[in-house]
PDB file of N, CA and C in Angstrom:
ATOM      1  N   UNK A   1       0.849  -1.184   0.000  1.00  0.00           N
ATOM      2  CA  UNK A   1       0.000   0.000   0.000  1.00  0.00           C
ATOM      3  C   UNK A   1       0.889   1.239   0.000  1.00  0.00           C
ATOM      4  N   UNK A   2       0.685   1.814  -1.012  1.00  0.00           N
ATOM      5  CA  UNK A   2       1.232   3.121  -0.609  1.00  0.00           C
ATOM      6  C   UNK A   2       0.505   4.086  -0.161  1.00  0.00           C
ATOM      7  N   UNK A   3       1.866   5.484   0.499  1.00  0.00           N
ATOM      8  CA  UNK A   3       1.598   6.166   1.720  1.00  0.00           C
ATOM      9  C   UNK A   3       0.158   6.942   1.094  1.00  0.00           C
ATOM     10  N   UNK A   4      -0.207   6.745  -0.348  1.00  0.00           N
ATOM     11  CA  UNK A   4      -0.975   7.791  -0.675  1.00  0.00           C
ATOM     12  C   UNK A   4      -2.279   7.266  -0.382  1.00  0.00           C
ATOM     13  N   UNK A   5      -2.243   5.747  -0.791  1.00  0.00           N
ATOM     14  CA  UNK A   5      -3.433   5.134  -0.878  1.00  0.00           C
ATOM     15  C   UNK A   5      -4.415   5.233   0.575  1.00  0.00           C
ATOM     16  N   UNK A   6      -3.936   5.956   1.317  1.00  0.00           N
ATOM     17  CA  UNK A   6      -5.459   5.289   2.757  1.00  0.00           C
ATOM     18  C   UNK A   6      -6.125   6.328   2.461  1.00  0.00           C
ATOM     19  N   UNK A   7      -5.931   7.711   1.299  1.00  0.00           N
ATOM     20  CA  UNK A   7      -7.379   8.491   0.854  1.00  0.00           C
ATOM     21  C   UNK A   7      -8.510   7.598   0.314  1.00  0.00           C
ATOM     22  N   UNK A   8      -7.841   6.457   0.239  1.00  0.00           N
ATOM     23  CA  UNK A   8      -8.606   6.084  -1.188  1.00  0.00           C
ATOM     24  C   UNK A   8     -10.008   5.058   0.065  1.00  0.00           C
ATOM     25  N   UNK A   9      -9.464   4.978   1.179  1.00  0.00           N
ATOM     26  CA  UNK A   9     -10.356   3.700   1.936  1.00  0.00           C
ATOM     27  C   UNK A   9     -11.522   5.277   2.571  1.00  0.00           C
ATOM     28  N   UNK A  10     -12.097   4.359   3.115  1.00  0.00           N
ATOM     29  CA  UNK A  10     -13.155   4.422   3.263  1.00  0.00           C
ATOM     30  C   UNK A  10     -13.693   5.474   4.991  1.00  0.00           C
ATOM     31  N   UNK A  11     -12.737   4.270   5.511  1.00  0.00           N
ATOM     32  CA  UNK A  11     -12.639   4.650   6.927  1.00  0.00           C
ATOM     33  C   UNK A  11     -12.194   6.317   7.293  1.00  0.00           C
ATOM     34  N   UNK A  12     -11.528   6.342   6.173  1.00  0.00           N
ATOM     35  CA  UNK A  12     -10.281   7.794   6.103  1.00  0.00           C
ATOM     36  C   UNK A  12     -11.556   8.937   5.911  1.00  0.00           C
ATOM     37  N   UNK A  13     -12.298   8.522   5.188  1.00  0.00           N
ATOM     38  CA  UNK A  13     -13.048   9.590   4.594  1.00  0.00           C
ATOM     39  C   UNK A  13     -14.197   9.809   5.427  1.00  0.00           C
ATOM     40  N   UNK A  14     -14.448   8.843   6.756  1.00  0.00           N
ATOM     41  CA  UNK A  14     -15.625   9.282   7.518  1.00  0.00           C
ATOM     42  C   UNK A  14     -14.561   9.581   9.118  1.00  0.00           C
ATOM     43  N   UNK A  15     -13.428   9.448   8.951  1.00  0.00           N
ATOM     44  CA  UNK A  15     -12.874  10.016   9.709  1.00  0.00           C
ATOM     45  C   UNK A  15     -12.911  11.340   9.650  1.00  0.00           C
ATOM     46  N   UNK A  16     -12.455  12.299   8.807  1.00  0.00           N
ATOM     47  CA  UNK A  16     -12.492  13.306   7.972  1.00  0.00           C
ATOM     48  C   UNK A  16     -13.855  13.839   8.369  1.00  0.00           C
ATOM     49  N   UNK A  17     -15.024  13.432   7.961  1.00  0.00           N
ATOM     50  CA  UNK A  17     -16.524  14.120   8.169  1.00  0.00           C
ATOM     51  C   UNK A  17     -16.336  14.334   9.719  1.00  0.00           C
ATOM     52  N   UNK A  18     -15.886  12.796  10.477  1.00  0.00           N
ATOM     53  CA  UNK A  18     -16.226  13.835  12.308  1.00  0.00           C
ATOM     54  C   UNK A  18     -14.852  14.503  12.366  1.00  0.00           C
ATOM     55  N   UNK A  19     -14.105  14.792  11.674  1.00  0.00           N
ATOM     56  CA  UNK A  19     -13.397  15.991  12.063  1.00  0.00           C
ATOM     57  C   UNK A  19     -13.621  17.140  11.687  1.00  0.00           C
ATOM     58  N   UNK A  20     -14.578  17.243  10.466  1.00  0.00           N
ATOM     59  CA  UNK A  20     -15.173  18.404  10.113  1.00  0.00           C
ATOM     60  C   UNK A  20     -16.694  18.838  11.346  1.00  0.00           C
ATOM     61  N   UNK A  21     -17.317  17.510  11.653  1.00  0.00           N
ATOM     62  CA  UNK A  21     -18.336  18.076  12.461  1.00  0.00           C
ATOM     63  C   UNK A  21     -18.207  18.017  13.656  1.00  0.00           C
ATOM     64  N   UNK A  22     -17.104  17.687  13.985  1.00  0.00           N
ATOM     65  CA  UNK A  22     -16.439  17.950  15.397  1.00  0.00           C
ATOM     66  C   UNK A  22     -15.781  19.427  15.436  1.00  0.00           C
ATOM     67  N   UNK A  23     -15.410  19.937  14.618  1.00  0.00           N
ATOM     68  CA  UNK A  23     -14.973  21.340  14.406  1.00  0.00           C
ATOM     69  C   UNK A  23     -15.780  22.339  14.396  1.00  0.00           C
ATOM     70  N   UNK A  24     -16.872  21.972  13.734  1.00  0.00           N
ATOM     71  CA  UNK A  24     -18.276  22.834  13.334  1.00  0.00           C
ATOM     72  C   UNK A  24     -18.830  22.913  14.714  1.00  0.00           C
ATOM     73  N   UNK A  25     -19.035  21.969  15.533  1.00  0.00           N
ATOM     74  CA  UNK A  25     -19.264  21.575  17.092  1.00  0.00           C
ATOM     75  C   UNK A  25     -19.260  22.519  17.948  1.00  0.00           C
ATOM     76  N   UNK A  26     -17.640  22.719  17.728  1.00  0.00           N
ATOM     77  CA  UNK A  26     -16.753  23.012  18.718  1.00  0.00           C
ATOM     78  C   UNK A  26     -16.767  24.749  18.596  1.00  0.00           C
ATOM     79  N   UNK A  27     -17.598  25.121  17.309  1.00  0.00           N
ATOM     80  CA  UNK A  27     -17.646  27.007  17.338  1.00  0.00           C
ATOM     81  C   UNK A  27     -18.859  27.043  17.894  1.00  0.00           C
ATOM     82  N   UNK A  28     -19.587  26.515  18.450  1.00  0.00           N
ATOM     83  CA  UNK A  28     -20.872  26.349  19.278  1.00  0.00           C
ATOM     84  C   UNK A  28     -20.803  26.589  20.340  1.00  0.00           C
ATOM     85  N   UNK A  29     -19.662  26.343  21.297  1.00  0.00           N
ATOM     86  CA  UNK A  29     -19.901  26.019  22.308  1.00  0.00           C
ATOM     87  C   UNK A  29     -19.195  27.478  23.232  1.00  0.00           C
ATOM     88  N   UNK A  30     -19.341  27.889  24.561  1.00  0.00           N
ATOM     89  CA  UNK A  30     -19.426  29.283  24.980  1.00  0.00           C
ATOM     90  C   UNK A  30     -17.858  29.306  25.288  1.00  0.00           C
ATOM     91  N   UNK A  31     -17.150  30.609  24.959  1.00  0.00           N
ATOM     92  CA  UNK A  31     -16.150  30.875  24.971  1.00  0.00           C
ATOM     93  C   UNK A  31     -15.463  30.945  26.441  1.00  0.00           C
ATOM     94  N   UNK A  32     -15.877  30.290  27.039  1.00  0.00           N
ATOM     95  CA  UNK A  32     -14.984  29.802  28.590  1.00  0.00           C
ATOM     96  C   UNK A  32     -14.772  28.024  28.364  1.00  0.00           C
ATOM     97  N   UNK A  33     -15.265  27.637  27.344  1.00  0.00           N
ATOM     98  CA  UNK A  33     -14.696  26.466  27.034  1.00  0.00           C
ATOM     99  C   UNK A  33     -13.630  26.294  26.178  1.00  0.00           C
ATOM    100  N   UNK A  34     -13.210  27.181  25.748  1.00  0.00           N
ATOM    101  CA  UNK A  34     -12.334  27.225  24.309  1.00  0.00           C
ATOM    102  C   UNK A  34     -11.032  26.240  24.471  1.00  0.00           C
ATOM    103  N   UNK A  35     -10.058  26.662  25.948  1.00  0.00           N
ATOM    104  CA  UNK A  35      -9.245  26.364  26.560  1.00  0.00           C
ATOM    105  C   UNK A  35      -9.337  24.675  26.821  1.00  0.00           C
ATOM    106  N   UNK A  36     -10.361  24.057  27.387  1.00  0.00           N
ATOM    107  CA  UNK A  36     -10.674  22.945  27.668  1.00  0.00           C
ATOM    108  C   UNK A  36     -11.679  22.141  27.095  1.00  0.00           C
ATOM    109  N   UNK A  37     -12.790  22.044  27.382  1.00  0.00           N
ATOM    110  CA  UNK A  37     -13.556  21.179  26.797  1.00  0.00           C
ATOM    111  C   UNK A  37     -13.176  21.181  24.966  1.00  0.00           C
ATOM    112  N   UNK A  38     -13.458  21.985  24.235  1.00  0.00           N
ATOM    113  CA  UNK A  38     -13.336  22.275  22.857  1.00  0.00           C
ATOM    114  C   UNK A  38     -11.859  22.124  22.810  1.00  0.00           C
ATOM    115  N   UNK A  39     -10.846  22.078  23.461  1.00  0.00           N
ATOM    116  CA  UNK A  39      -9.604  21.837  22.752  1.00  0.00           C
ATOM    117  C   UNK A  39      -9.487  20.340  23.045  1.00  0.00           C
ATOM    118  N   UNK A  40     -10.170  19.528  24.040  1.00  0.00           N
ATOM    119  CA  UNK A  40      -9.739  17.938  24.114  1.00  0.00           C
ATOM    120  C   UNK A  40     -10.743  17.836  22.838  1.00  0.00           C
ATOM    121  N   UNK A  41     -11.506  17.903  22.409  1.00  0.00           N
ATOM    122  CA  UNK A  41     -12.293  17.421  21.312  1.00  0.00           C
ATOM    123  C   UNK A  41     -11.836  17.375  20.020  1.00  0.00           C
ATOM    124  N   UNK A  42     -11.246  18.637  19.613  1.00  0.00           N
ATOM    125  CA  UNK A  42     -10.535  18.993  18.743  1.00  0.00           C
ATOM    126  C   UNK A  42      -8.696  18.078  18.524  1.00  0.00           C
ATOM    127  N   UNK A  43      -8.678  17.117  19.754  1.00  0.00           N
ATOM    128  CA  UNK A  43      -7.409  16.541  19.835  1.00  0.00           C
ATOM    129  C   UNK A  43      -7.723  15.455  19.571  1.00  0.00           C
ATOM    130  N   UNK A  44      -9.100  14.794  19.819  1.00  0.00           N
ATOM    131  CA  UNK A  44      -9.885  13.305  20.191  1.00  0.00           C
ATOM    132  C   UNK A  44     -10.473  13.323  18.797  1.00  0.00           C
ATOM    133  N   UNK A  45     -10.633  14.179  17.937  1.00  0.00           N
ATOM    134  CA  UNK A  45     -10.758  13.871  17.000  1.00  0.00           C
ATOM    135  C   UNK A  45      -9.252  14.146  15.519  1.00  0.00           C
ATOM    136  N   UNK A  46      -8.846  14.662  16.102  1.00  0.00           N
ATOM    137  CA  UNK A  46      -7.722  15.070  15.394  1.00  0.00           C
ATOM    138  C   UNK A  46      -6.857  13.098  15.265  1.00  0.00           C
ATOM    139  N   UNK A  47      -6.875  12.947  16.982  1.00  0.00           N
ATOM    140  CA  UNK A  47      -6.420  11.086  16.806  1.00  0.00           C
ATOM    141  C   UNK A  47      -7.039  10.141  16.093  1.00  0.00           C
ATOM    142  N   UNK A  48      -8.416  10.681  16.064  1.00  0.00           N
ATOM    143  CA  UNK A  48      -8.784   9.388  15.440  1.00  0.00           C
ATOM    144  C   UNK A  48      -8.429   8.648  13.711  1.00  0.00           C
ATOM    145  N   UNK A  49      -7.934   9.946  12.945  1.00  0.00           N
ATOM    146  CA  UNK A  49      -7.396   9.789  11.902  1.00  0.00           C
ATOM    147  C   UNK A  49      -6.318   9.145  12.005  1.00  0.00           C
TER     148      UNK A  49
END
């Protein structure tokens, strides 16, 4: 497999969507969270890729 090919699966690409709607999420939420709650989320999904 090459390094290019894991765009091509499947998994990659719904990884990708909750990192987009984990992002979208995360401008929701009240700006005394920015620091904490919204930055572990933004990390927990950042790993899962």
């Amino acid at each position: 497999m090459k390094s290019s090919d894991y765009k091509q699966l499947i998994v990659w690409h719904k990884a990708m969507d909750l990192v987009v709607e984990v992002y979208s999420l995360v401008k929701l939420l009240p700006k005394e969270e920015l620091y904490s709650l919204s930055d572990q989320m933004r990390r927990a999904c950042i790993n899962s890729i």
